[in-house]
C-alpha atoms as a PDB file:
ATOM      1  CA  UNK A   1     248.504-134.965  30.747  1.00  0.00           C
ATOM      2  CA  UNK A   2     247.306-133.058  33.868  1.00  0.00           C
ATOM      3  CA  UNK A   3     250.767-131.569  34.440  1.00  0.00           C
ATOM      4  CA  UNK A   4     250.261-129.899  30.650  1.00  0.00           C
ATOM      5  CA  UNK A   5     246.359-129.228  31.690  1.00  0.00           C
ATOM      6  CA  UNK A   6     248.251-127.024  34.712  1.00  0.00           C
ATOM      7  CA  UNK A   7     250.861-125.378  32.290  1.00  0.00           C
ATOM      8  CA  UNK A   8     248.466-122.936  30.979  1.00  0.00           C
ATOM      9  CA  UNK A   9     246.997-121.490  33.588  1.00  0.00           C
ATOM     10  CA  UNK A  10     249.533-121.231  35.632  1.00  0.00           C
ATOM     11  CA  UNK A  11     251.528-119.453  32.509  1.00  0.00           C
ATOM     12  CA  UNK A  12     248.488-117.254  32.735  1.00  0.00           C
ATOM     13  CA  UNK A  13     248.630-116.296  36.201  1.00  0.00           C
ATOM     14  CA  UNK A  14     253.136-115.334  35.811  1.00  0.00           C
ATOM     15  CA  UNK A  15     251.406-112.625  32.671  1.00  0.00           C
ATOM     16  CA  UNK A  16     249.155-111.360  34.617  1.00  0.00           C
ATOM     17  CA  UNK A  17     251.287-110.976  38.070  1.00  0.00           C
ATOM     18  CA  UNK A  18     254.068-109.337  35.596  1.00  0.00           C
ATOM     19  CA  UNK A  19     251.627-106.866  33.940  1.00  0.00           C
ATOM     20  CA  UNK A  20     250.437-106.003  37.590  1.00  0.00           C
ATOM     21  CA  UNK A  21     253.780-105.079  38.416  1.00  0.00           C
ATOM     22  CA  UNK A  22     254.754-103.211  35.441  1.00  0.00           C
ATOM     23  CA  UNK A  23     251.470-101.045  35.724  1.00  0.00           C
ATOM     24  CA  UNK A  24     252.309-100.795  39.210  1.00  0.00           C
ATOM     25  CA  UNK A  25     255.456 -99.684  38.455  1.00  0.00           C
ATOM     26  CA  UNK A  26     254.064 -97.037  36.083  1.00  0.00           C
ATOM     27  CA  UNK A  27     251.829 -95.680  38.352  1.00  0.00           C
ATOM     28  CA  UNK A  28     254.463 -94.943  40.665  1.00  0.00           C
ATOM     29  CA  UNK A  29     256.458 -93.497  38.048  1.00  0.00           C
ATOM     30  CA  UNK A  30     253.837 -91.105  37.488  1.00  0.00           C
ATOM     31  CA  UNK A  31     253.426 -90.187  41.383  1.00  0.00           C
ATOM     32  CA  UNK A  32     256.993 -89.327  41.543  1.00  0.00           C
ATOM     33  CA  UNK A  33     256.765 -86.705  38.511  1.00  0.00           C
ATOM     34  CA  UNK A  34     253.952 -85.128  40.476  1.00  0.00           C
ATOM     35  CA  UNK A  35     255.570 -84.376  43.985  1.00  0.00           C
ATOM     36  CA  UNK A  36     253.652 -83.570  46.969  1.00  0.00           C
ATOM     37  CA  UNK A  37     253.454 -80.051  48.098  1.00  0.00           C
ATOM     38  CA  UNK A  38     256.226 -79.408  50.674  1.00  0.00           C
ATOM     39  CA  UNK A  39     253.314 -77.172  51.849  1.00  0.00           C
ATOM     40  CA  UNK A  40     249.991 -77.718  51.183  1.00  0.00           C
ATOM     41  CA  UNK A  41     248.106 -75.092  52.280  1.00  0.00           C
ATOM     42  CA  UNK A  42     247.486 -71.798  49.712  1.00  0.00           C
ATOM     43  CA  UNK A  43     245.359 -68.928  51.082  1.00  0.00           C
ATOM     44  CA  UNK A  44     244.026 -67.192  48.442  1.00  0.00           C
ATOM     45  CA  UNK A  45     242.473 -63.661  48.987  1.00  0.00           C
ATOM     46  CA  UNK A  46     239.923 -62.381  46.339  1.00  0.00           C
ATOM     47  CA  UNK A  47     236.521 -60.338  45.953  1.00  0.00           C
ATOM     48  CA  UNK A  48     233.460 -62.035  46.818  1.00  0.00           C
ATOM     49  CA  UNK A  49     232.118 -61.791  42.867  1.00  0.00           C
ATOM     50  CA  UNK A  50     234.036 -64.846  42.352  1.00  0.00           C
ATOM     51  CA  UNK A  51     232.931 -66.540  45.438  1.00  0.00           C
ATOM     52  CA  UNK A  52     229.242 -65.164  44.560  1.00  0.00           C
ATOM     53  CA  UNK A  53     229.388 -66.191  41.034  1.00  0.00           C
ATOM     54  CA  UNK A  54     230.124 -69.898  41.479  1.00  0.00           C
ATOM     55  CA  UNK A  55     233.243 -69.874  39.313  1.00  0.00           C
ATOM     56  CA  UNK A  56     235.676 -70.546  42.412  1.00  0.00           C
ATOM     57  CA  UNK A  57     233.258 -73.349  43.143  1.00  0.00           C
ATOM     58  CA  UNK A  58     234.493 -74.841  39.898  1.00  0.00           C
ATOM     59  CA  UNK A  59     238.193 -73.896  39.764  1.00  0.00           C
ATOM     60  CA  UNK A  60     239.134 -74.773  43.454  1.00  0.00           C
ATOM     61  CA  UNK A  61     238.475 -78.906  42.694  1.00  0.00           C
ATOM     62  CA  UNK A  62     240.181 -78.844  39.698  1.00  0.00           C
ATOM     63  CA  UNK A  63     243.302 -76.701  41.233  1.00  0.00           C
ATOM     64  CA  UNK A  64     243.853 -79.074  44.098  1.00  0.00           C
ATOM     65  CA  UNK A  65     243.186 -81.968  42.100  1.00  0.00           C
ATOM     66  CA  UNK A  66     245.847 -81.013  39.828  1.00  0.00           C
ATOM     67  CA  UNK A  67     248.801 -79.603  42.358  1.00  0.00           C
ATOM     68  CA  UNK A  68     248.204 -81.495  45.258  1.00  0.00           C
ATOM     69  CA  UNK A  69     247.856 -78.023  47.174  1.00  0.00           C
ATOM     70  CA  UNK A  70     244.850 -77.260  49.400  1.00  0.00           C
ATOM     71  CA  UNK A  71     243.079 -73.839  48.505  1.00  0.00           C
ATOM     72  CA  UNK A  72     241.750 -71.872  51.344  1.00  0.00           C
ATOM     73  CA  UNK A  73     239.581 -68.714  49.782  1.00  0.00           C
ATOM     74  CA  UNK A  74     238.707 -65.865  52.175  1.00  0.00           C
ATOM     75  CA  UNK A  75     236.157 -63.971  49.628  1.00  0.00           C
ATOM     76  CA  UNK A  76     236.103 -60.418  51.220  1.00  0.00           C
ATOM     77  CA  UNK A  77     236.129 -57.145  48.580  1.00  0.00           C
ATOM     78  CA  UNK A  78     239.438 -56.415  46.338  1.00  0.00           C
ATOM     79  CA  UNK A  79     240.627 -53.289  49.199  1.00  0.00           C
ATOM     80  CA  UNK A  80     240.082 -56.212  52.040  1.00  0.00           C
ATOM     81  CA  UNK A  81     242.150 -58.711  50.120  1.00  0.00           C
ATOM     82  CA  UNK A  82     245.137 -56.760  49.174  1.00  0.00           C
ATOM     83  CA  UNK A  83     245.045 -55.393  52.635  1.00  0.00           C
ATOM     84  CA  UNK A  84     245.339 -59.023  53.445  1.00  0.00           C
ATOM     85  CA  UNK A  85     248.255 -59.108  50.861  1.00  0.00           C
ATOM     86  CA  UNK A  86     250.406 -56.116  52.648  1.00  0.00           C
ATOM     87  CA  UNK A  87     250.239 -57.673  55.720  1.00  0.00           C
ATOM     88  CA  UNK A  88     251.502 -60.945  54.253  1.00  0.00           C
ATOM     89  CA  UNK A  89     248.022 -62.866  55.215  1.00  0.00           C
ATOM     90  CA  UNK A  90     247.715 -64.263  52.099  1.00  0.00           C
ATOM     91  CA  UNK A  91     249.735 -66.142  49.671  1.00  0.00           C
ATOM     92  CA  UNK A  92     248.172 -65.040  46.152  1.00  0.00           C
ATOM     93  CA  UNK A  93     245.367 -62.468  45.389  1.00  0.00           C
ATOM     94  CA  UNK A  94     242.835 -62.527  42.443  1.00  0.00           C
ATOM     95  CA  UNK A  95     241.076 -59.120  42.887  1.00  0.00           C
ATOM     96  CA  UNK A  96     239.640 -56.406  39.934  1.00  0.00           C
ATOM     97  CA  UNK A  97     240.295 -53.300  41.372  1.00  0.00           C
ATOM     98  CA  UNK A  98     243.252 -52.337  38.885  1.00  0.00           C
ATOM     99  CA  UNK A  99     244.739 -49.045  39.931  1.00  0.00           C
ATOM    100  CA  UNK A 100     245.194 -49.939  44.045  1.00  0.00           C
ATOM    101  CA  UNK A 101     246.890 -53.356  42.146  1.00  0.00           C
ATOM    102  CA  UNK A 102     249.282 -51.589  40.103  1.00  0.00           C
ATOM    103  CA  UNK A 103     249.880 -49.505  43.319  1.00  0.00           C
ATOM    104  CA  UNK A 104     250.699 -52.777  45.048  1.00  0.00           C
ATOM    105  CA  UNK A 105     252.618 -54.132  42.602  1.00  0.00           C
ATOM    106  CA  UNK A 106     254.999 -50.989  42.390  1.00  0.00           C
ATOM    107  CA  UNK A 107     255.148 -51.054  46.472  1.00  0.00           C
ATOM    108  CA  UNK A 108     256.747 -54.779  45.567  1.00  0.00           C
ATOM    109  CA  UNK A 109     254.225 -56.320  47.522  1.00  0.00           C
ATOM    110  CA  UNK A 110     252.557 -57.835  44.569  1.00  0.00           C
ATOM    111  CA  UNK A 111     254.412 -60.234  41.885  1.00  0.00           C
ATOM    112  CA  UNK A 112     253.695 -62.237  38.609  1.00  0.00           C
ATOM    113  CA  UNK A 113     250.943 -59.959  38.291  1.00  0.00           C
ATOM    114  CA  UNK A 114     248.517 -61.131  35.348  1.00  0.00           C
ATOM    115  CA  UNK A 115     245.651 -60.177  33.906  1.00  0.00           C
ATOM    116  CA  UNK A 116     243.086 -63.133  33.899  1.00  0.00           C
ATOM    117  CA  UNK A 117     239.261 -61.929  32.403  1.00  0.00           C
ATOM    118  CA  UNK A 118     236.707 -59.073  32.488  1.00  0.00           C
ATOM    119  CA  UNK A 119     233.280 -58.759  32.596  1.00  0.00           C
ATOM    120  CA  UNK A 120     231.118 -55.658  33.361  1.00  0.00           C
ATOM    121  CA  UNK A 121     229.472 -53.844  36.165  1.00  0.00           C
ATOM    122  CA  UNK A 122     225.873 -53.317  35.995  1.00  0.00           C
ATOM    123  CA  UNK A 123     223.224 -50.726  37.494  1.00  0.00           C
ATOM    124  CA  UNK A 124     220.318 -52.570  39.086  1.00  0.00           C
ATOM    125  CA  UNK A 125     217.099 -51.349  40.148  1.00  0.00           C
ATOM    126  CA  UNK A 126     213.846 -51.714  40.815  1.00  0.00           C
ATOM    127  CA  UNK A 127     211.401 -52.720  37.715  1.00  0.00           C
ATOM    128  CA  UNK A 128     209.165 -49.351  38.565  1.00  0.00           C
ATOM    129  CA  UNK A 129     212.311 -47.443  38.377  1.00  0.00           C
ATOM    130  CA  UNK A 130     211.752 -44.362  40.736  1.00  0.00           C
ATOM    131  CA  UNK A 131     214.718 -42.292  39.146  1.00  0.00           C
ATOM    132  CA  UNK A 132     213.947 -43.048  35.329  1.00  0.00           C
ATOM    133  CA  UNK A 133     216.862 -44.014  34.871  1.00  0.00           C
ATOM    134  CA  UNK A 134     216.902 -47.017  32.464  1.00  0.00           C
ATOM    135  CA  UNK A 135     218.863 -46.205  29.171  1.00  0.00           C
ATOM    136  CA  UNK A 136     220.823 -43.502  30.472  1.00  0.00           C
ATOM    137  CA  UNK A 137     224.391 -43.957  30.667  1.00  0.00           C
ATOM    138  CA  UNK A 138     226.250 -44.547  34.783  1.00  0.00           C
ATOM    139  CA  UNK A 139     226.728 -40.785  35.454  1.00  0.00           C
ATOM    140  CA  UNK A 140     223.430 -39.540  34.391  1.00  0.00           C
ATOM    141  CA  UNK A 141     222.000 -42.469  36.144  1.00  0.00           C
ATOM    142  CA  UNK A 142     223.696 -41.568  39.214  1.00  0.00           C
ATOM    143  CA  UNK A 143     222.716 -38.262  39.052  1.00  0.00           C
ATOM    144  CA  UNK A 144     219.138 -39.175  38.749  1.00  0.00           C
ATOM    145  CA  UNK A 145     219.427 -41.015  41.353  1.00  0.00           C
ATOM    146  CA  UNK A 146     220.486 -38.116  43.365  1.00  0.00           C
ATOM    147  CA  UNK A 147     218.132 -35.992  42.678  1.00  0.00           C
ATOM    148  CA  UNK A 148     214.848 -38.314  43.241  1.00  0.00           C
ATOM    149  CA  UNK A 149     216.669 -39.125  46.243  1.00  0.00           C
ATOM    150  CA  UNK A 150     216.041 -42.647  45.704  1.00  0.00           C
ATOM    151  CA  UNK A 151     217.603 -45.496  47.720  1.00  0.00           C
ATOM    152  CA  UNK A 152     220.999 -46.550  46.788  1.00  0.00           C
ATOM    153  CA  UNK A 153     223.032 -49.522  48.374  1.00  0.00           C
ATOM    154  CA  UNK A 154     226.860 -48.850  48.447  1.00  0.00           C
ATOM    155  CA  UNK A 155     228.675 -51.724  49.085  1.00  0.00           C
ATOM    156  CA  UNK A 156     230.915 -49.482  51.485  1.00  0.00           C
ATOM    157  CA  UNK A 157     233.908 -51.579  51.702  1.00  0.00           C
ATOM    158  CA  UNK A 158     236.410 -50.778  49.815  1.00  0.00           C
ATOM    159  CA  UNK A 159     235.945 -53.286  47.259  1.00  0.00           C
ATOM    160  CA  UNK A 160     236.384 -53.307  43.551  1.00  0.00           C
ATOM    161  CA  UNK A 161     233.147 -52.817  43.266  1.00  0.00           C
ATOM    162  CA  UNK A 162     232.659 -50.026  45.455  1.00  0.00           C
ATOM    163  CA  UNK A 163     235.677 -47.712  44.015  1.00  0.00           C
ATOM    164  CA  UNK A 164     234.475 -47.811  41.170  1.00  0.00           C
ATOM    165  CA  UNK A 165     230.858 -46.708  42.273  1.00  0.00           C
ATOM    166  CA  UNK A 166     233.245 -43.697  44.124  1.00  0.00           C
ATOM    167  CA  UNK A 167     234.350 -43.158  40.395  1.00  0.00           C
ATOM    168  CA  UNK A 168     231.510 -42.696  38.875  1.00  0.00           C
ATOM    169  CA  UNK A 169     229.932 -40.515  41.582  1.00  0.00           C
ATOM    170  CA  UNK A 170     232.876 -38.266  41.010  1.00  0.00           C
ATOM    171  CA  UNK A 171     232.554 -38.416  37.338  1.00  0.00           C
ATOM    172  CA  UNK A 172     228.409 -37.602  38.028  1.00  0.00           C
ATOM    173  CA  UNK A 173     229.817 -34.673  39.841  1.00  0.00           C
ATOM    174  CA  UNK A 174     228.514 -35.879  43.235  1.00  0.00           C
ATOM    175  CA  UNK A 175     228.977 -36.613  46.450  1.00  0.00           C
ATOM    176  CA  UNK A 176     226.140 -38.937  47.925  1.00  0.00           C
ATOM    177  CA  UNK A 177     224.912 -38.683  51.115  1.00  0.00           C
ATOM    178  CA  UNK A 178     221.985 -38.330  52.997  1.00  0.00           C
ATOM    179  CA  UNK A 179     219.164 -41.088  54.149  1.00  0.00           C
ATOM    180  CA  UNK A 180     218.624 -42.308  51.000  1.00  0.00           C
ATOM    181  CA  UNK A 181     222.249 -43.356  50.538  1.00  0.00           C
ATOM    182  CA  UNK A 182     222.838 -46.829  52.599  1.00  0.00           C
ATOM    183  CA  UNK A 183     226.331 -48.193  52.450  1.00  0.00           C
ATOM    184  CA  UNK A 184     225.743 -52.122  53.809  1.00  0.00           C
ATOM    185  CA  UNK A 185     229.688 -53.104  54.159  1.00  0.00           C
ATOM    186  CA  UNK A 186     228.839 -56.560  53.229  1.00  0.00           C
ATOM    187  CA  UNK A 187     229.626 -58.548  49.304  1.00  0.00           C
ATOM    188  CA  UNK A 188     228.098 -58.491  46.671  1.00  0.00           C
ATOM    189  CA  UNK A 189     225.463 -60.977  47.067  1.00  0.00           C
ATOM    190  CA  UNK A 190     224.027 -59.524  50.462  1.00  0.00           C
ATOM    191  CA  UNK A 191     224.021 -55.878  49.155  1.00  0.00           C
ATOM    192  CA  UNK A 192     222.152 -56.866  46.386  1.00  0.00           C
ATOM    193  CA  UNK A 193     219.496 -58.917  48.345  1.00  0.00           C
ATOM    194  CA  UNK A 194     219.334 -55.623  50.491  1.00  0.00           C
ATOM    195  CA  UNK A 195     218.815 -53.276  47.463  1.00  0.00           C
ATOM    196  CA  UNK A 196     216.178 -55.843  47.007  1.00  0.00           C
ATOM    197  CA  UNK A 197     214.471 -55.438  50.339  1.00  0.00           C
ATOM    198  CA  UNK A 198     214.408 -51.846  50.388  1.00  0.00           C
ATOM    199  CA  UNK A 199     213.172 -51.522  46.326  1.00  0.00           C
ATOM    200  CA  UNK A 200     216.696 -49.318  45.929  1.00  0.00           C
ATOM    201  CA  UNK A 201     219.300 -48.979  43.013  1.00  0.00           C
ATOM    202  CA  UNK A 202     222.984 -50.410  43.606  1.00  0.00           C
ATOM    203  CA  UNK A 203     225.635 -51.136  41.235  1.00  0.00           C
ATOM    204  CA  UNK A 204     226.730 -54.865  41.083  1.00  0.00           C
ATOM    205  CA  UNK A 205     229.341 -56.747  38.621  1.00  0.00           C
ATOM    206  CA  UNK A 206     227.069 -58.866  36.266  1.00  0.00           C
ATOM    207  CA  UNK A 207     228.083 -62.460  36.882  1.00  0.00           C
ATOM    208  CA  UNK A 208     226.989 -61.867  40.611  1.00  0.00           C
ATOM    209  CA  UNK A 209     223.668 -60.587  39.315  1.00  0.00           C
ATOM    210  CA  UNK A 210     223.370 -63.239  37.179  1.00  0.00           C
ATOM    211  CA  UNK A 211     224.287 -66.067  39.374  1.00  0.00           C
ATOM    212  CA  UNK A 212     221.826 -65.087  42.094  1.00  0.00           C
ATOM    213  CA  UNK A 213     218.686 -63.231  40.235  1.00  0.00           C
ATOM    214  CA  UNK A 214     216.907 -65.599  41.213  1.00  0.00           C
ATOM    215  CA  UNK A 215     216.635 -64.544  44.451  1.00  0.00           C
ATOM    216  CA  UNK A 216     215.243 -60.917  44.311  1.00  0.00           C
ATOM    217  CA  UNK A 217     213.481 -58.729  41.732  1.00  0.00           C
ATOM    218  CA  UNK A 218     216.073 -56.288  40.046  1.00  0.00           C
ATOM    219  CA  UNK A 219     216.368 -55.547  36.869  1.00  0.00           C
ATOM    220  CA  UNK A 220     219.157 -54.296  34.759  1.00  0.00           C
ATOM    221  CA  UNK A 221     218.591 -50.562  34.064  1.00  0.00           C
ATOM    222  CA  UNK A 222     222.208 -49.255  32.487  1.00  0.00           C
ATOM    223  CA  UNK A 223     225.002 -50.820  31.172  1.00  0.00           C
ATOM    224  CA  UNK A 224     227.463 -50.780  28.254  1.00  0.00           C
ATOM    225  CA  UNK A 225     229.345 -48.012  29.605  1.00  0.00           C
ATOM    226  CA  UNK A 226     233.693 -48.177  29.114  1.00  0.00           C
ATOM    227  CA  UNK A 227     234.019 -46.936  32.472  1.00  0.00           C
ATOM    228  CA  UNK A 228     231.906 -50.006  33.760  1.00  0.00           C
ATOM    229  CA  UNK A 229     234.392 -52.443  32.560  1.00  0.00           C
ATOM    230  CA  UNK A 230     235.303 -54.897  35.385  1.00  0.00           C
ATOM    231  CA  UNK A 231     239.017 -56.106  35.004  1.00  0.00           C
ATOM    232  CA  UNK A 232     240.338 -58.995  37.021  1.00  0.00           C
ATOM    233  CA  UNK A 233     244.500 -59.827  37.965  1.00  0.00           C
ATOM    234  CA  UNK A 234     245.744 -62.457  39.828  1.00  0.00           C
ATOM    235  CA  UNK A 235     249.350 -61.927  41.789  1.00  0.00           C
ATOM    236  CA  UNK A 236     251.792 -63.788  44.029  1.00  0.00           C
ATOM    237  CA  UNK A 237     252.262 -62.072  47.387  1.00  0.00           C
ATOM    238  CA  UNK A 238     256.085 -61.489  47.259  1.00  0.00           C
ATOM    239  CA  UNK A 239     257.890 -63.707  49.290  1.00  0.00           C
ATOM    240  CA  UNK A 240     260.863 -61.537  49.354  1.00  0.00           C
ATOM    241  CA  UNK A 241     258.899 -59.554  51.580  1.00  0.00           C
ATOM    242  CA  UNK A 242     257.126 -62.327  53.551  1.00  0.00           C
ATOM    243  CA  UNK A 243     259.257 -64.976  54.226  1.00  0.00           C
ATOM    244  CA  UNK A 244     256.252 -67.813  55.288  1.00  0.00           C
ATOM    245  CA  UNK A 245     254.001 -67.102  51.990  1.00  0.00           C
ATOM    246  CA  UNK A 246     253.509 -70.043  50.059  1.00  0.00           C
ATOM    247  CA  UNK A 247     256.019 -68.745  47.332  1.00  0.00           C
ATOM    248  CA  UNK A 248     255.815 -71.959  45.355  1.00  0.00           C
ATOM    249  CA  UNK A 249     252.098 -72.728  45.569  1.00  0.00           C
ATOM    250  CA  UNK A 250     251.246 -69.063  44.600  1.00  0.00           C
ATOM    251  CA  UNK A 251     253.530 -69.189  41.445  1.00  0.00           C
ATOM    252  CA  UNK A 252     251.583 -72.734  40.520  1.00  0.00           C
ATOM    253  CA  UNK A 253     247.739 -70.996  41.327  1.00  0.00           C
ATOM    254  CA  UNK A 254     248.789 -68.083  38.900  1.00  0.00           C
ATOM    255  CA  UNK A 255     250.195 -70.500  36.452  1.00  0.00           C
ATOM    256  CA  UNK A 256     246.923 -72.540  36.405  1.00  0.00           C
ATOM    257  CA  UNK A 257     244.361 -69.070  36.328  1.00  0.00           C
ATOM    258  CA  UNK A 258     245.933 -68.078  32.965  1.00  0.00           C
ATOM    259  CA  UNK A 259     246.802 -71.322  31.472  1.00  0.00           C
ATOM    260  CA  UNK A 260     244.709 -72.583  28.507  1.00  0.00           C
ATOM    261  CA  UNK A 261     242.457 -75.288  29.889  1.00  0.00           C
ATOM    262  CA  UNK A 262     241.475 -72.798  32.883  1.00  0.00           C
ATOM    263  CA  UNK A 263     240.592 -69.924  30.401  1.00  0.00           C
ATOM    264  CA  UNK A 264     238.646 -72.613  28.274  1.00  0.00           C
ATOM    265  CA  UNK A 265     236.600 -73.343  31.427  1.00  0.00           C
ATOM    266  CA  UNK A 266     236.214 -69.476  32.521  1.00  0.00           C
ATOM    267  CA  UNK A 267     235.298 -68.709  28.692  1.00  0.00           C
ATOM    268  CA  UNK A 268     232.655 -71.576  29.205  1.00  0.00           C
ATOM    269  CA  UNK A 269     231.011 -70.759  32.682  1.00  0.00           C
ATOM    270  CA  UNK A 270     227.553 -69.844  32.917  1.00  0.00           C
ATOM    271  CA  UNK A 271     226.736 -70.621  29.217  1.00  0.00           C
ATOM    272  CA  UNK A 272     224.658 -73.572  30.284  1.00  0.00           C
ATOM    273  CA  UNK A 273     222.439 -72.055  32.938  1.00  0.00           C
ATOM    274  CA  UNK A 274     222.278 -68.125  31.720  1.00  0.00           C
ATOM    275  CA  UNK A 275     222.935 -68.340  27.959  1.00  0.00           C
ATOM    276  CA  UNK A 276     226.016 -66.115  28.350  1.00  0.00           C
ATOM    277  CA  UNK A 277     229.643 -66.816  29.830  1.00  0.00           C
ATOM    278  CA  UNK A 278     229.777 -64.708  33.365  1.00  0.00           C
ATOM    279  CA  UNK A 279     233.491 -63.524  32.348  1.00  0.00           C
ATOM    280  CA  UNK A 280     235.868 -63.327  29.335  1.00  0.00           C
ATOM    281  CA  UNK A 281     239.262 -65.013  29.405  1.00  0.00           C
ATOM    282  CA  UNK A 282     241.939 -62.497  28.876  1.00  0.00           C
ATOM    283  CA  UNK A 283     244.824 -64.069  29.262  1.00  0.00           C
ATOM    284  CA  UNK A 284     248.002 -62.994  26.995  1.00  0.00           C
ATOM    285  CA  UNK A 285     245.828 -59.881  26.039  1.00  0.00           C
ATOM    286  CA  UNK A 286     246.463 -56.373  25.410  1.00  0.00           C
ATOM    287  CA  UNK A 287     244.409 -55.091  28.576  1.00  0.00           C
ATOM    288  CA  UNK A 288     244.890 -51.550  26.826  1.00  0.00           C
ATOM    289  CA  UNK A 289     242.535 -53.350  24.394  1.00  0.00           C
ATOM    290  CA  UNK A 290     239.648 -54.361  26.752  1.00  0.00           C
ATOM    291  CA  UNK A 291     236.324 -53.477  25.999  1.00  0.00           C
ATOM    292  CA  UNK A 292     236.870 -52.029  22.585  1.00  0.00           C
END
């Protein structure tokens, strides 16, 4: 009797051992369709509105945790990055400052160039609004601006952000200088908490503003504008040209910014805190057809 008392358990125990092993066996299965990175490391060069913003914050865990690769972001403005790009500093750029892109990509520096979302440029200012500028569209604005002398903060570094100030300056028929024209050569995020400080106008992309109006007292005073459209691309550094870029985890970041469950999470960020996604997924879009 005890020796049939003994059978069951110990048939028990043999299931359970072979299940072990078979899951075991599975899981390894699965580890060997998802290789290692032969290198790990991916430098990734972009402006500082998507360090500013928080959405990197959310990508970079999910990235790694998908590929295996470790993301290194150095968040410095779009002229900054691709300078970063040229010198073959970085292995994949994610940058809005469209025309010095398409300038890199037809240098062949840039490759697998895609356009990934958009959201707009803003012009901030103080809520007593020295120039009177609130409704007026960015060139009258600037022009205002001008003429009350009234403090403006210029990035100053050759970012996204600050060429297309430069452009609409040019389009106001202008060419700012004097005291009241302060260029702070610093992101986003800083020049807007020194616009702040000195009760001055600047021009900022809006999920920036949004992400960190908490921390100073500007208020949104034109907007809407086409020309204030605020395109984003993402591009391998070619490794045709630079022999040591990460040429395969480049090709997997760009993969991941415009596949579907990445634009999902870009068309969802922000909605919970602010009401309002901070970008638009534009993937697979007509960028001709932008801000129509």
């Amino acid at each position: 009797m005890k020796s049939k008392k003994l059978a069951l358990p110990i048939l028990v125990l043999a299931l359970v051992f072979a299940v072990g092993i078979l899951a075991g066996c599975g899981s390894q299965t699965a580890q060997q369709s998802t290789p290692a990175p032969a290198v790990k490391d991916l430098i990734l060069a972009t402006t500082t509105s998507t360090q500013d913003s928080g959405l990197l914050d959310v990508l970079k865990p999910v990235f790694e945790g998908k590929t295996g690769y470790n993301l290194k972001i150095i968040a410095v403005g779009s002229g900054a990055a691709m300078e970063m790009g040229k010198k073959g500093e970085a292995d994949v750029l994610l940058v809005h400052s469209p025309a010095a892109e398409k300038a890199l990509v037809e240098e062949g520096v840039g490759v697998n160039y895609q356009l990934v979302m958009h959201n707009d440029f803003i012009i901030v200012g103080p809520a007593e609004d020295p120039a009177a500028i609130k409704g007026s569209n960015s060139a009258d604005s600037f022009k205002k601006i001008a003429e009350e002398k009234a403090i403006f903060v210029s990035r100053g570094d050759n970012s996204g952000t600050h060429v297309k100030e430069l452009a609409i300056w040019k389009n106001a028929g202008i060419t700012p200088e004097g005291a009241w024209y302060l260029q702070s050569g610093t992101g986003m995020g800083a020049t807007l908490n020194i616009a702040n400080e000195k009760q001055g106008y600047t021009l900022s992309d809006r999920a920036t503003y949004l992400a960190q109006k908490d921390n100073f007292k500007l208020n949104v005073l034109s907007e809407g504008d086409k020309v204030l459209l605020n395109i984003y691309h993402v591009m391998q550094v070619n490794p045709e040209k630079f022999s040591k870029v990460n040429k395969d985890g480049a090709k997997a970041f760009v993969e991941f910014m415009v596949s579907t469950d990445t634009q999902k999470t870009i068309a969802e960020f922000g909605k919970d805190k602010f009401g309002e996604s901070l970008f638009t997924p534009d993937a697979g879009k007509n960028e001709a057809d932008l801000g129509k």
